[in-house]
C-alpha atoms as a PDB file:
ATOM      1  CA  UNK A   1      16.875 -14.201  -4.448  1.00  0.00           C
ATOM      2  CA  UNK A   2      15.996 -11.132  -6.771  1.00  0.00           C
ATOM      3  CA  UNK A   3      12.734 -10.581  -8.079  1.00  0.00           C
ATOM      4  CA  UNK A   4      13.480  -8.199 -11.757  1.00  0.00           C
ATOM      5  CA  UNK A   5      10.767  -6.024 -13.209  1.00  0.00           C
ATOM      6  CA  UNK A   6       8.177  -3.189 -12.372  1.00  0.00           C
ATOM      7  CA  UNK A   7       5.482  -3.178 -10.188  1.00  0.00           C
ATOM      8  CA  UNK A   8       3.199  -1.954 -13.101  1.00  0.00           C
ATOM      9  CA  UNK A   9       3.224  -5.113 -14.734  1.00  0.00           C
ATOM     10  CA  UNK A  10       0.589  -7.484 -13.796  1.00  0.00           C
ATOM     11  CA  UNK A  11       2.852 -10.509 -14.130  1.00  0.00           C
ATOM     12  CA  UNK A  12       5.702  -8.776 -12.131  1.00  0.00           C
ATOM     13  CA  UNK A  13       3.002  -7.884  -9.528  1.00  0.00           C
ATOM     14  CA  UNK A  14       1.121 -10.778  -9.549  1.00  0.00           C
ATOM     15  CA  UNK A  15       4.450 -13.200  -8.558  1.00  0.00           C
ATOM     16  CA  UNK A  16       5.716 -10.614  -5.608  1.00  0.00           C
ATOM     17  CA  UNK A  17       2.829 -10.652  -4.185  1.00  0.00           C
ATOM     18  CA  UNK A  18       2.369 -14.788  -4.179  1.00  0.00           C
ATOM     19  CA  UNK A  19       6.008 -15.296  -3.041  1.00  0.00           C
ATOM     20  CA  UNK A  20       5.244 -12.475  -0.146  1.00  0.00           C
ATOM     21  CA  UNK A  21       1.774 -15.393   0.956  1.00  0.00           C
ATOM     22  CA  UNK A  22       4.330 -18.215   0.202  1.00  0.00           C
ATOM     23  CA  UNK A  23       6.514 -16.959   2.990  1.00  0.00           C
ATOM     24  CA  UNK A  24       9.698 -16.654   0.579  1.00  0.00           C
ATOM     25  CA  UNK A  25      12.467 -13.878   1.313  1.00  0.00           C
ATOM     26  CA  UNK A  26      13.398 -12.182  -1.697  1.00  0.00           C
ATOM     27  CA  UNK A  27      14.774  -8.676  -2.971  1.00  0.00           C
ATOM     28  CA  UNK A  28      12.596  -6.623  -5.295  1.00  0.00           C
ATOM     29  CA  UNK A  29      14.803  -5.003  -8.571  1.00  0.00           C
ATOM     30  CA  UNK A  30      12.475  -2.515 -10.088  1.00  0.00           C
ATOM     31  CA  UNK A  31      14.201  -2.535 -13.532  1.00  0.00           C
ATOM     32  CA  UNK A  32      11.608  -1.419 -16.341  1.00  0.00           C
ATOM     33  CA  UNK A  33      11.547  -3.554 -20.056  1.00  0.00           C
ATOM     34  CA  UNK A  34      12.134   0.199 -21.453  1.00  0.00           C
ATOM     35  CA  UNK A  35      13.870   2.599 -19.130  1.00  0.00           C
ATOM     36  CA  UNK A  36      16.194   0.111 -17.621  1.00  0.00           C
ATOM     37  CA  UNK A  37      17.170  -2.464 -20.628  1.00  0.00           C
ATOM     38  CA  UNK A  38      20.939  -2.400 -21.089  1.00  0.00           C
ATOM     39  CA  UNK A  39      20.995  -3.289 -17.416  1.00  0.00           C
ATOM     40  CA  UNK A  40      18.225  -5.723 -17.758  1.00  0.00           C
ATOM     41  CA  UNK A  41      20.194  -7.725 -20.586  1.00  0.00           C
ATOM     42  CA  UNK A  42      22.764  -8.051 -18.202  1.00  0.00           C
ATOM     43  CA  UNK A  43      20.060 -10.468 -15.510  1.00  0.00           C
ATOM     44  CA  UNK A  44      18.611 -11.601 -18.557  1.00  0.00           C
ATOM     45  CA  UNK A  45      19.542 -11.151 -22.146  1.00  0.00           C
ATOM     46  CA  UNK A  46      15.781 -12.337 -23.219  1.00  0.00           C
ATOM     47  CA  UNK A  47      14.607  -8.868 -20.762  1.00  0.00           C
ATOM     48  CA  UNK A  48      11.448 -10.857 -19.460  1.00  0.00           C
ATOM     49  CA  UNK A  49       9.589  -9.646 -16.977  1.00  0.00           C
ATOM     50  CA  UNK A  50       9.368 -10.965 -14.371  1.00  0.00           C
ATOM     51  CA  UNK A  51      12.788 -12.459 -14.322  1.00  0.00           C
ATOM     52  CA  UNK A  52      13.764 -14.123 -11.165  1.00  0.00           C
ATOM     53  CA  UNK A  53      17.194 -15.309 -10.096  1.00  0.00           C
ATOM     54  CA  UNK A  54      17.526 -18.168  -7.509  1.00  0.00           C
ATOM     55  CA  UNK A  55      19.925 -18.125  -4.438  1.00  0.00           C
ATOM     56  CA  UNK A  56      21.850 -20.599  -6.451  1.00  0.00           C
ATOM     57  CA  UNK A  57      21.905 -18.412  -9.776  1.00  0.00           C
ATOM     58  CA  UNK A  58      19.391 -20.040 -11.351  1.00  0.00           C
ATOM     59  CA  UNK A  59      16.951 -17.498 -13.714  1.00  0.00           C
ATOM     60  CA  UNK A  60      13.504 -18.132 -13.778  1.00  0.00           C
ATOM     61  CA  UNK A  61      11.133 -16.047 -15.901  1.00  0.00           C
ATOM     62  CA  UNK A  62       7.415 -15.978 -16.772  1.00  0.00           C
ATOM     63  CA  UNK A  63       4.930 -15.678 -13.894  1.00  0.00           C
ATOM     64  CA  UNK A  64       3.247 -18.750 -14.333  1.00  0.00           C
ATOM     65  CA  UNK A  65       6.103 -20.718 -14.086  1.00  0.00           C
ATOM     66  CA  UNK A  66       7.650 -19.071 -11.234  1.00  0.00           C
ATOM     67  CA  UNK A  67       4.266 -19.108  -9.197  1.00  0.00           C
ATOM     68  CA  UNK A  68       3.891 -22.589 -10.144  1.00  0.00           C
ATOM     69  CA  UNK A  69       8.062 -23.833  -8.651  1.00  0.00           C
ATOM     70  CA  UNK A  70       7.277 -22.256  -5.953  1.00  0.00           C
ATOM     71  CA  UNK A  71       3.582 -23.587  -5.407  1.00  0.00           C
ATOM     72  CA  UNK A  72       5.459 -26.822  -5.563  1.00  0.00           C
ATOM     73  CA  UNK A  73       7.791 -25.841  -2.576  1.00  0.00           C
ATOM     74  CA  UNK A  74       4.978 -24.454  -0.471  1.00  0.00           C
ATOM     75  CA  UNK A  75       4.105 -26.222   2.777  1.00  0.00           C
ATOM     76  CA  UNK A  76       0.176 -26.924   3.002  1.00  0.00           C
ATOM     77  CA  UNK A  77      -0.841 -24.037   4.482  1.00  0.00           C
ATOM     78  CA  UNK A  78       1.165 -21.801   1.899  1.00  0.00           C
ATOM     79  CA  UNK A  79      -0.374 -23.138  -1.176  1.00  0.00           C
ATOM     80  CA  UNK A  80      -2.354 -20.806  -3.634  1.00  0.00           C
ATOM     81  CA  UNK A  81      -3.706 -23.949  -5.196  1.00  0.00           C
ATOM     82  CA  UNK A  82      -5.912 -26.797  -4.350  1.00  0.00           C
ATOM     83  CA  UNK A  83      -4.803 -30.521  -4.633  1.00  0.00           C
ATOM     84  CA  UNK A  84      -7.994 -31.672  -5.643  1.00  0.00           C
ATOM     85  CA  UNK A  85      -8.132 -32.570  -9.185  1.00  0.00           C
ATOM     86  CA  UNK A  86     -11.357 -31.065 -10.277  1.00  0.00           C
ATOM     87  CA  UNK A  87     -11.018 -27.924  -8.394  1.00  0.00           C
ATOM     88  CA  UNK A  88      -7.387 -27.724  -9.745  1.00  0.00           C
ATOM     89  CA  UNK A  89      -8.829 -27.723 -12.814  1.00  0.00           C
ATOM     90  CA  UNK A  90     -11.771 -25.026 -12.135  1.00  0.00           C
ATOM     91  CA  UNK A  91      -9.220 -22.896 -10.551  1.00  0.00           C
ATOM     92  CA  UNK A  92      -6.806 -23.127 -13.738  1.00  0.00           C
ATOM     93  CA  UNK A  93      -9.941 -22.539 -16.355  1.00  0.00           C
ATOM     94  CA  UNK A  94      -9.978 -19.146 -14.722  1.00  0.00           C
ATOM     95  CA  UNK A  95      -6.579 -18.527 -14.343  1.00  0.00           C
ATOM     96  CA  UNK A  96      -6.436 -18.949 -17.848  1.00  0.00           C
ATOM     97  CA  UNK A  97      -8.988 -16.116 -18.306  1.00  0.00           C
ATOM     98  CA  UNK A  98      -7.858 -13.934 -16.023  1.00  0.00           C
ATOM     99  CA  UNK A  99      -4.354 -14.028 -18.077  1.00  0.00           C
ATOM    100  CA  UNK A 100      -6.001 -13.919 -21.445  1.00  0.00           C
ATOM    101  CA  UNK A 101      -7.529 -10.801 -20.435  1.00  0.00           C
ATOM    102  CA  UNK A 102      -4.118  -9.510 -19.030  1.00  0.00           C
ATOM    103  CA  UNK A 103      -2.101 -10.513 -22.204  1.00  0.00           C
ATOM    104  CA  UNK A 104      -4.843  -8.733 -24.599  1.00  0.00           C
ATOM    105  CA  UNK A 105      -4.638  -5.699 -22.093  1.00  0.00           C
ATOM    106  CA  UNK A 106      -1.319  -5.089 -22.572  1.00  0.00           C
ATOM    107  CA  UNK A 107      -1.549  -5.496 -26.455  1.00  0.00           C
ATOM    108  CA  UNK A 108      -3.729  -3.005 -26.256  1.00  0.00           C
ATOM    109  CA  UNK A 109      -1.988  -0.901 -24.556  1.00  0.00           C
ATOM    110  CA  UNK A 110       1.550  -0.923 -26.923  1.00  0.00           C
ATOM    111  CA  UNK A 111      -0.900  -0.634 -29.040  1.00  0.00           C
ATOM    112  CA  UNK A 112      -2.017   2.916 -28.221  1.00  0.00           C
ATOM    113  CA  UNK A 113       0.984   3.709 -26.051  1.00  0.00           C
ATOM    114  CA  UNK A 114       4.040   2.594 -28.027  1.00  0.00           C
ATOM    115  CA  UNK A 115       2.756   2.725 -31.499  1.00  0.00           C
ATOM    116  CA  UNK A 116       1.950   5.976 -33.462  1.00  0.00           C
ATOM    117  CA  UNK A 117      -1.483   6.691 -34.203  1.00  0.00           C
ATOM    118  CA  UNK A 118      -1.219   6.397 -38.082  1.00  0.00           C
ATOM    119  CA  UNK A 119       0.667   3.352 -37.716  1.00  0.00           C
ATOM    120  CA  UNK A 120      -1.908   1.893 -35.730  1.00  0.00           C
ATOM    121  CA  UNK A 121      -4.439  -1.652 -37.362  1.00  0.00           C
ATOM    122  CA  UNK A 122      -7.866  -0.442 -36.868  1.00  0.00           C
ATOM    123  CA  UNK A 123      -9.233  -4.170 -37.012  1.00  0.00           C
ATOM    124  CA  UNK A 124      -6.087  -5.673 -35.440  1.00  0.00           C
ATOM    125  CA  UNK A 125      -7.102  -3.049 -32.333  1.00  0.00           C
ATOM    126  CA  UNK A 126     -10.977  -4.111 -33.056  1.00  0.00           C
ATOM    127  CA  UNK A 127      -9.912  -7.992 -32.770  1.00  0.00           C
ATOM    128  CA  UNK A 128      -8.262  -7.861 -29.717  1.00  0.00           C
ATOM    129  CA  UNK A 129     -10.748  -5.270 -27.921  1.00  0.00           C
ATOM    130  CA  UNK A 130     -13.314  -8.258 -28.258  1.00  0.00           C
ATOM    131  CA  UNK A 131     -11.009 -10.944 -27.048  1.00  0.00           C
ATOM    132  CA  UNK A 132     -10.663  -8.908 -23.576  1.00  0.00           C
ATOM    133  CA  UNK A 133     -14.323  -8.672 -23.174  1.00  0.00           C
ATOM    134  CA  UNK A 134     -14.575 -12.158 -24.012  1.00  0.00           C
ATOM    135  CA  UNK A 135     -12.367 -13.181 -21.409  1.00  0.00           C
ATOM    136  CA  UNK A 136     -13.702 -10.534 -18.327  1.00  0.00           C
ATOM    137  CA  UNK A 137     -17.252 -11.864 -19.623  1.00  0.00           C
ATOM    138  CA  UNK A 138     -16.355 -15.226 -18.960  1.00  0.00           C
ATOM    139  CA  UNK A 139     -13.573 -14.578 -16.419  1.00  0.00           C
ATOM    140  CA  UNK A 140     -16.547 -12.944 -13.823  1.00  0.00           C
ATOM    141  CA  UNK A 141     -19.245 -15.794 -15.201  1.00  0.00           C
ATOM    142  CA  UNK A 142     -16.742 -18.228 -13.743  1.00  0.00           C
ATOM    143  CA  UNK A 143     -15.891 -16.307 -10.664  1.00  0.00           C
ATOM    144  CA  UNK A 144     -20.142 -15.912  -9.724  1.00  0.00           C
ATOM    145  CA  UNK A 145     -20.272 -19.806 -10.663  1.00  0.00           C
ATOM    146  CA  UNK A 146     -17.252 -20.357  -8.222  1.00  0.00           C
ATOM    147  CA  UNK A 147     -18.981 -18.766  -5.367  1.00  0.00           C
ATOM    148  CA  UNK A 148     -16.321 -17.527  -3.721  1.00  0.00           C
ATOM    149  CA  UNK A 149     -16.358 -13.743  -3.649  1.00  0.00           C
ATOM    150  CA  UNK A 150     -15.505 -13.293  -0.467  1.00  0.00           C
ATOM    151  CA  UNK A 151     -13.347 -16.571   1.005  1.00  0.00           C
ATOM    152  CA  UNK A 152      -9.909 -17.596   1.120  1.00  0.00           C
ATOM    153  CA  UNK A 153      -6.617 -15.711  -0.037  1.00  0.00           C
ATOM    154  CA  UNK A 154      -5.685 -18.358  -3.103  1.00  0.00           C
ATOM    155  CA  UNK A 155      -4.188 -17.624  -6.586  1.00  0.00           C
ATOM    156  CA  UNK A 156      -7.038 -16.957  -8.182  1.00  0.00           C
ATOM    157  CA  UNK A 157      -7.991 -14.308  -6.092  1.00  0.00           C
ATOM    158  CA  UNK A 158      -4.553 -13.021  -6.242  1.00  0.00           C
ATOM    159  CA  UNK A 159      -4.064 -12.857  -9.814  1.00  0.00           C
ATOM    160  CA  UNK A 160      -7.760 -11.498 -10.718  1.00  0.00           C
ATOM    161  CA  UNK A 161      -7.050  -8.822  -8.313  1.00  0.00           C
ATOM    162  CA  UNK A 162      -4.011  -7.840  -9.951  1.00  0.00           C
ATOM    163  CA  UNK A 163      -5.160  -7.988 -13.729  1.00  0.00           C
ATOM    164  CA  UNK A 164      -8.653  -6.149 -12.837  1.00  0.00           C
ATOM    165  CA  UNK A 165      -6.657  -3.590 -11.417  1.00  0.00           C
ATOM    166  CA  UNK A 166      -3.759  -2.730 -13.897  1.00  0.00           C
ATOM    167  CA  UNK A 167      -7.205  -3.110 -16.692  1.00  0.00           C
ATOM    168  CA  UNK A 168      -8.639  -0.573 -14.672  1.00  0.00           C
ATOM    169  CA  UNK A 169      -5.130   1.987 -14.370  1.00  0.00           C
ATOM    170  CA  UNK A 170      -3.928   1.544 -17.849  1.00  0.00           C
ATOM    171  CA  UNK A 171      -7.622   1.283 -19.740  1.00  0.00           C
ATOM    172  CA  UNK A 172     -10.374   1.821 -17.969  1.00  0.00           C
ATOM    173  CA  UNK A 173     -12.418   3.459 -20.923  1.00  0.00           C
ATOM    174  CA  UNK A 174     -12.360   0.321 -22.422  1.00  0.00           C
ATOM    175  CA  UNK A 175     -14.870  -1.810 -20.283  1.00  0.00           C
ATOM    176  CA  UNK A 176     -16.547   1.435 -18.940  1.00  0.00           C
ATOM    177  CA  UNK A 177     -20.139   0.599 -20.473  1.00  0.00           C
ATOM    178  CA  UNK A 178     -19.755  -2.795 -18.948  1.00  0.00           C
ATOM    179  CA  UNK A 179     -19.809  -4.396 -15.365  1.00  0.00           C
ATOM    180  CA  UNK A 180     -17.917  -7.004 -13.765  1.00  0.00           C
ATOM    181  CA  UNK A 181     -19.161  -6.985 -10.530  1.00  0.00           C
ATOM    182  CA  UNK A 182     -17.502 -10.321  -9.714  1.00  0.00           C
ATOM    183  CA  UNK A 183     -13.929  -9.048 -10.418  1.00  0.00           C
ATOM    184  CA  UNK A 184     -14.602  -6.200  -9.096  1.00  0.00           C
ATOM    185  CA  UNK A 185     -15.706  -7.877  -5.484  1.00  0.00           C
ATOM    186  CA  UNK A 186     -12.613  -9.841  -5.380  1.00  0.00           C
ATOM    187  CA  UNK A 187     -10.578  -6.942  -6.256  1.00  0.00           C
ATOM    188  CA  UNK A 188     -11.879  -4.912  -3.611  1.00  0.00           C
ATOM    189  CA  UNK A 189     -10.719  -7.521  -1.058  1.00  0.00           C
ATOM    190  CA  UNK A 190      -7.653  -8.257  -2.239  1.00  0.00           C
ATOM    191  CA  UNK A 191      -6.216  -4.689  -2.879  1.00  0.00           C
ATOM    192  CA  UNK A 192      -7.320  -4.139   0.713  1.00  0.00           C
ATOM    193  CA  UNK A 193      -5.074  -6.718   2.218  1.00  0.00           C
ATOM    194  CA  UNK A 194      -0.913  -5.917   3.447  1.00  0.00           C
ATOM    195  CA  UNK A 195       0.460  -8.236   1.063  1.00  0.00           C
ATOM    196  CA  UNK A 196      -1.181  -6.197  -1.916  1.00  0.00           C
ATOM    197  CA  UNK A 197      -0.404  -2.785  -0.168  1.00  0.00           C
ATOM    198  CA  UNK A 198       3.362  -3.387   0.528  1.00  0.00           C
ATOM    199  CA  UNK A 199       3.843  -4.196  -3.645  1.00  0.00           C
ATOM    200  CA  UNK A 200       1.585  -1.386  -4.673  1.00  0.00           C
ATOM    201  CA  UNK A 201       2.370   0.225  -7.596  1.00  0.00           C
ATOM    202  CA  UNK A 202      -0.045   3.270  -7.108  1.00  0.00           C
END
């Protein structure tokens, strides 16, 4: 099993790190979207990251749906989700913040990075500056509210940890004037623990 894309990706990060708490044995391909693509087209012709390929040669791609086959798969005590339906659906509400706040991250950051400055939409860059506060606002609202700052290793812990902390590498003087001391908690504990060291990207 190879897991295809770099480390400084959140969604890259966020799945080798969840299949390193699931217990599953796979191979790490640090191909880049950029640097790396003819060879990338050859795994995947789409060049998603992460792209995953399964023992039997089956590609997976997209972190949500390779987190959630393998949640699936997970024995009990492996699972980065709870069964319970309510508290599924908690847990999900801020997963989906957590990712709307990665997804307008990383627009802003082609944005800046990939596109020249005169070519550059000063509202289009306004518009989605305001969705990613929207979402951190609510994302660490939710995360107080959920009362567990300091608990168990699950997926939302996991993924905020990631997000908060390629947000804070790749654009930190974006939500400077702001705290998200939430986030910032769980981020802390997280990026302390072996499973978040060995798939550093630092």
């Amino acid at each position: 099993m190879k897991l295809f894309g770099m480390l400084d990706s959140p969604y890259v990060r966020r799945v080798a790190i969840s299949l390193e708490l699931y217990g599953i044995k796979f191979e790490h391909v640090p191909f880049s979207v950029f640097s790396h693509f003819e060879e990338f087209t050859k795994v995947n012709p789409v060049v998603k990251a992460p792209t995953l390929t399964l023992d039997n040669g089956q590609l997976l791609m997209d972190s949500t749906l390779i987190i959630g086959f393998f949640e699936t798969l997970a024995p009990a005590e492996h699972k980065l989700l709870p069964k319970e339906t309510k508290t599924l659906a908690e847990d999900l509400s801020i997963l989906g913040l957590a990712l709307a706040a990665s997804e307008k991250a990383v627009q802003f950051v082609y944005e800046h990075k990939l596109r020249p400055d005169e070519k550059q939409h000063q509202p289009w860059v306004e518009r989605v500056t305001g969705q990613l506060l929207a979402a951190c606002e609510g994302w660490n609202l939710a995360l107080k509210e959920r009362n567990n700052l300091s608990g168990a290793i699950d997926q939302v812990s996991i993924t905020t940890a990631v997000v908060w902390s390629f947000i804070q590498h790749m654009i930190p003087q974006v939500l400077a004037e702001r705290q998200f001391s939430a986030i910032e908690q769980v981020t802390q504990r997280m990026e302390s623990l072996p499973e978040f060291q060995k798939y550093s990207w630092r």
